[in-house]
N, C-alpha and C. Protein backbone atom coordinates (compact mmCIF):
# COMPACT_ATOMS: atom_id res chain seq x y z
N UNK A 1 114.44 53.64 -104.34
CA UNK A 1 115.64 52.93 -103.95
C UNK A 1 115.83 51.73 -104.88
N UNK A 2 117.00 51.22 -105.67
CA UNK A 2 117.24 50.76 -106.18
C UNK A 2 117.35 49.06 -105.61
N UNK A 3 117.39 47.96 -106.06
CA UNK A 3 117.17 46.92 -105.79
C UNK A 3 118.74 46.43 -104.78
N UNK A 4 119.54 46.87 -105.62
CA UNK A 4 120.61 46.11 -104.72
C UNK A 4 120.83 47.53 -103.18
N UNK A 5 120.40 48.19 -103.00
CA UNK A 5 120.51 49.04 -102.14
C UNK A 5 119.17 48.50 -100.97
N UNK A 6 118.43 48.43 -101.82
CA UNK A 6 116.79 47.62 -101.17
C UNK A 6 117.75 46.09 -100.19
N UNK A 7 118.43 45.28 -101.00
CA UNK A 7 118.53 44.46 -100.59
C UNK A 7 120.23 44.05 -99.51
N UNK A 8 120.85 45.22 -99.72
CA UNK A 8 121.65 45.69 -98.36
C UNK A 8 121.27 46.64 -97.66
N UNK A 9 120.40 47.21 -97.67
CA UNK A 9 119.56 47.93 -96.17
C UNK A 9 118.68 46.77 -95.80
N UNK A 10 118.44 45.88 -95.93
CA UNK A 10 117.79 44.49 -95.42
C UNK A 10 118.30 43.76 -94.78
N UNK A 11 119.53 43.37 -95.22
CA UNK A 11 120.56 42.61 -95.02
C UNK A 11 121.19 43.07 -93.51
N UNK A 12 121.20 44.17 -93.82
CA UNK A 12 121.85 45.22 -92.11
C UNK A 12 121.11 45.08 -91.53
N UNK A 13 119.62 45.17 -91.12
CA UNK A 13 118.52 45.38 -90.36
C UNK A 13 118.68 43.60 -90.11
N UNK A 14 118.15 43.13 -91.22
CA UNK A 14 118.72 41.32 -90.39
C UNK A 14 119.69 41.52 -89.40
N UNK A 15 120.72 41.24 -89.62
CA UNK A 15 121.66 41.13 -88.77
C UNK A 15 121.65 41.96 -87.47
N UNK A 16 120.81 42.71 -87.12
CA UNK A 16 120.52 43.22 -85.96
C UNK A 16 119.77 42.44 -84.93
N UNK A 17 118.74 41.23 -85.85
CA UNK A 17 117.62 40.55 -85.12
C UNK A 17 118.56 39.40 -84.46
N UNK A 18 117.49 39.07 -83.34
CA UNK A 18 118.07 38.16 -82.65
C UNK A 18 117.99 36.47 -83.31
N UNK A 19 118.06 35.38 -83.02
CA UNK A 19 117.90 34.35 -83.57
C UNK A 19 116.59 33.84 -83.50
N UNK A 20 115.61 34.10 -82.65
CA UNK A 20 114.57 33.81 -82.62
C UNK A 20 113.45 35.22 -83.92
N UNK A 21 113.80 36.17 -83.88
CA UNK A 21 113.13 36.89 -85.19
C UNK A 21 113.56 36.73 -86.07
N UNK A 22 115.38 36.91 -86.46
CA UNK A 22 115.69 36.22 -87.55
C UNK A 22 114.92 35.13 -88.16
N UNK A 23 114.71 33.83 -87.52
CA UNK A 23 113.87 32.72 -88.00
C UNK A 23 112.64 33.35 -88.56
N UNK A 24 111.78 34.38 -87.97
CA UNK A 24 110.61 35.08 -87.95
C UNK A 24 110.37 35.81 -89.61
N UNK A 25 111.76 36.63 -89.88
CA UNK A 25 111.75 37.10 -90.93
C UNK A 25 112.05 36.10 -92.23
N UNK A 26 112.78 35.05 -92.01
CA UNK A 26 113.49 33.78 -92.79
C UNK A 26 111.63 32.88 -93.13
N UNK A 27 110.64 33.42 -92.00
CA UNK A 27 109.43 32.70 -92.49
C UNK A 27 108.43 33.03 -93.33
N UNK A 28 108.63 34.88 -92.85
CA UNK A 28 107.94 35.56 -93.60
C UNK A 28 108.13 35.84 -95.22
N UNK A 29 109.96 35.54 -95.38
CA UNK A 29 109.81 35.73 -97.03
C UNK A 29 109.76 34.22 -97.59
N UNK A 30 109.88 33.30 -97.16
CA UNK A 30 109.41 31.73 -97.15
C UNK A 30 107.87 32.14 -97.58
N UNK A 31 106.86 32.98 -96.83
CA UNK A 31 105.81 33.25 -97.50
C UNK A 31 105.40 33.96 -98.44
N UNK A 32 106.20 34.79 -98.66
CA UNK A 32 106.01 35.63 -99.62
C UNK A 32 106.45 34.77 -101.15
N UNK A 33 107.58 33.77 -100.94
CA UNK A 33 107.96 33.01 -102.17
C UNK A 33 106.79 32.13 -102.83
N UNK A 34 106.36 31.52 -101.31
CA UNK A 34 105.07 30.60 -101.70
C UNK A 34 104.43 31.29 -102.42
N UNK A 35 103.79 32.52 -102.12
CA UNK A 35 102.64 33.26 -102.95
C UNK A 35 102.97 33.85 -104.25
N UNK A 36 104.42 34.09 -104.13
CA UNK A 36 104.68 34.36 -106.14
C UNK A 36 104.52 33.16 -106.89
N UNK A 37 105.29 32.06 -105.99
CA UNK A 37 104.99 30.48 -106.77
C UNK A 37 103.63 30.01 -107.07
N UNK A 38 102.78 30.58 -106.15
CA UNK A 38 101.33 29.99 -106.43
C UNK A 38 101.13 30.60 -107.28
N UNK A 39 101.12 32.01 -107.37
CA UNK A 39 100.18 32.92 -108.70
C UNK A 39 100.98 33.00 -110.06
N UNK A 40 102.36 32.13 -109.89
CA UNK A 40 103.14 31.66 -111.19
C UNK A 40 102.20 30.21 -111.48
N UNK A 41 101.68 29.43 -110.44
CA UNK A 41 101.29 28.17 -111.15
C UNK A 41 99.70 28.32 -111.60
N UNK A 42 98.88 29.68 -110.89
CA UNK A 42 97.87 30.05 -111.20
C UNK A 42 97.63 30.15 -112.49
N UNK A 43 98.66 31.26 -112.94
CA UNK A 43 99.02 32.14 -114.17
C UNK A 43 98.73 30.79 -114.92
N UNK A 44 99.99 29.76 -115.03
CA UNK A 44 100.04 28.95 -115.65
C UNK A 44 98.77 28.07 -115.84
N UNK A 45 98.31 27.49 -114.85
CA UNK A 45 97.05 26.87 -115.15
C UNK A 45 95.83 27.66 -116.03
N UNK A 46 95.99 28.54 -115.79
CA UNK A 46 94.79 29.57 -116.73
C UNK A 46 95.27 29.69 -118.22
N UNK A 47 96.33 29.50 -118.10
CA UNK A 47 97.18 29.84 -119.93
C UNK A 47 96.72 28.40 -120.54
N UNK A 48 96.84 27.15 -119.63
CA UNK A 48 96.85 25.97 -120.30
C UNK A 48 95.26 25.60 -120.77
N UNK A 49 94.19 26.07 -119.52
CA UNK A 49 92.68 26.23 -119.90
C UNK A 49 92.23 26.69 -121.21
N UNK A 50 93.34 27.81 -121.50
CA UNK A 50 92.50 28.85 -122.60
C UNK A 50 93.32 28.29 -123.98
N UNK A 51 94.84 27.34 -123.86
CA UNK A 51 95.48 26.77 -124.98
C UNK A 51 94.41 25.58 -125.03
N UNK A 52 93.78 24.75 -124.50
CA UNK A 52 93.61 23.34 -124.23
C UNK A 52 91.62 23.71 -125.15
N UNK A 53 91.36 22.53 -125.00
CA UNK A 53 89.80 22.55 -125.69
C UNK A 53 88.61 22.30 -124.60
N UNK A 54 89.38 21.79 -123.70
CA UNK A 54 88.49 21.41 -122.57
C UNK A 54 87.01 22.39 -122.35
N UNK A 55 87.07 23.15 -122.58
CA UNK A 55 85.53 24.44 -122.55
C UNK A 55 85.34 24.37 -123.70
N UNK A 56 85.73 24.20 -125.03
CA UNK A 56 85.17 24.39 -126.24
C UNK A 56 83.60 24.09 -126.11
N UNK A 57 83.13 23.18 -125.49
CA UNK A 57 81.63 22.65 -125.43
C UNK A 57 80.98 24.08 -125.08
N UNK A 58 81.56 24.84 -124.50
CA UNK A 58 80.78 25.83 -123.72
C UNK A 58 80.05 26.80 -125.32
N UNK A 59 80.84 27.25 -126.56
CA UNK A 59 80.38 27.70 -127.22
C UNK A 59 79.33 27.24 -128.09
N UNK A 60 78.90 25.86 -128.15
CA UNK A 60 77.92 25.31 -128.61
C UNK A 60 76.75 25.37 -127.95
N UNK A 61 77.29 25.81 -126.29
CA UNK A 61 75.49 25.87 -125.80
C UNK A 61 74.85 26.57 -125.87
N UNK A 62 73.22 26.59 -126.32
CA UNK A 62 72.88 26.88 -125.96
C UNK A 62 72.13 28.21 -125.29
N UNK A 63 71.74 29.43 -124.89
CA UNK A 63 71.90 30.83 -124.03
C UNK A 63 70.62 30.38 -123.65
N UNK A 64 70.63 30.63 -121.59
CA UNK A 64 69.60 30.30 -121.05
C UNK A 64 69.14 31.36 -120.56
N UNK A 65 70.03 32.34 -120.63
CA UNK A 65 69.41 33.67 -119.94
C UNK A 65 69.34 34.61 -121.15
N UNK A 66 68.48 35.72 -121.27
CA UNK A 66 68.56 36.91 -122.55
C UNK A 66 68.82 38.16 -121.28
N UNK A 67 69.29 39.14 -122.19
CA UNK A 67 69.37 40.24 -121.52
C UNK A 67 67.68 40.70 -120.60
N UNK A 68 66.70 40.19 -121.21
CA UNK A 68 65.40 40.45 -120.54
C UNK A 68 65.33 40.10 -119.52
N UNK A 69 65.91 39.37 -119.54
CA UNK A 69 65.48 38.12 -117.95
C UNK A 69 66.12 38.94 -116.63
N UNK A 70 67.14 39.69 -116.66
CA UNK A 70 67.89 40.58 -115.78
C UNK A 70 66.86 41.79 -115.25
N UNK A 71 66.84 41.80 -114.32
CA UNK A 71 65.72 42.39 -113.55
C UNK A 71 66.87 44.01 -113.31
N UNK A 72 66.30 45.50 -113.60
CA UNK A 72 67.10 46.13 -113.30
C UNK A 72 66.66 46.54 -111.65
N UNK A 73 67.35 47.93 -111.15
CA UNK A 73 66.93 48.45 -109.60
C UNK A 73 65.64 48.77 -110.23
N UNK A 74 64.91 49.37 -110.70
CA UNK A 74 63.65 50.17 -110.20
C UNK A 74 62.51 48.45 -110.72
N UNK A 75 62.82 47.38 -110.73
CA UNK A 75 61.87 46.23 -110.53
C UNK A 75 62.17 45.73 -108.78
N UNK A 76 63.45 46.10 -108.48
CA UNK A 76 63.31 45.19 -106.87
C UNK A 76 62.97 45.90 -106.08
């Protein structure tokens, strides 16, 4: 189903609810906005980590573990 068809078979089914679910559904995509906005500012914060130098230190350290040190199943 195509988007503007998605979004007038929605539109009809609203208008069926009473004023107290109406509000109900008016909260639920209120949540759903929050959560694209968060994982847009997520997105964003992770792009600026990996533009920015702030971890650069990390490639100078150091290695405290070797692949030896990893214990496989037939040691536990």
């Amino acid at each position: 189903m195509k988007r503007d068809q998605v979004l007038k078979n929605t539109i009809e089914k609203l208008h069926q609810l009473d004023d107290v679910e109406l509000k109900e559904a008016k909260d639920f995509v209120d949540f759903l906005l929050s959560k694209v906005a968060e994982r847009g500012l997520v997105d964003e914060i992770q792009q600026q980590a990996e533009k920015g130098k702030s971890f650069d230190f990390l490639h100078d350290e150091e290695e405290l573990y070797t692949l030896e040190d990893l214990k496989g199943d037939e040691e536990l």
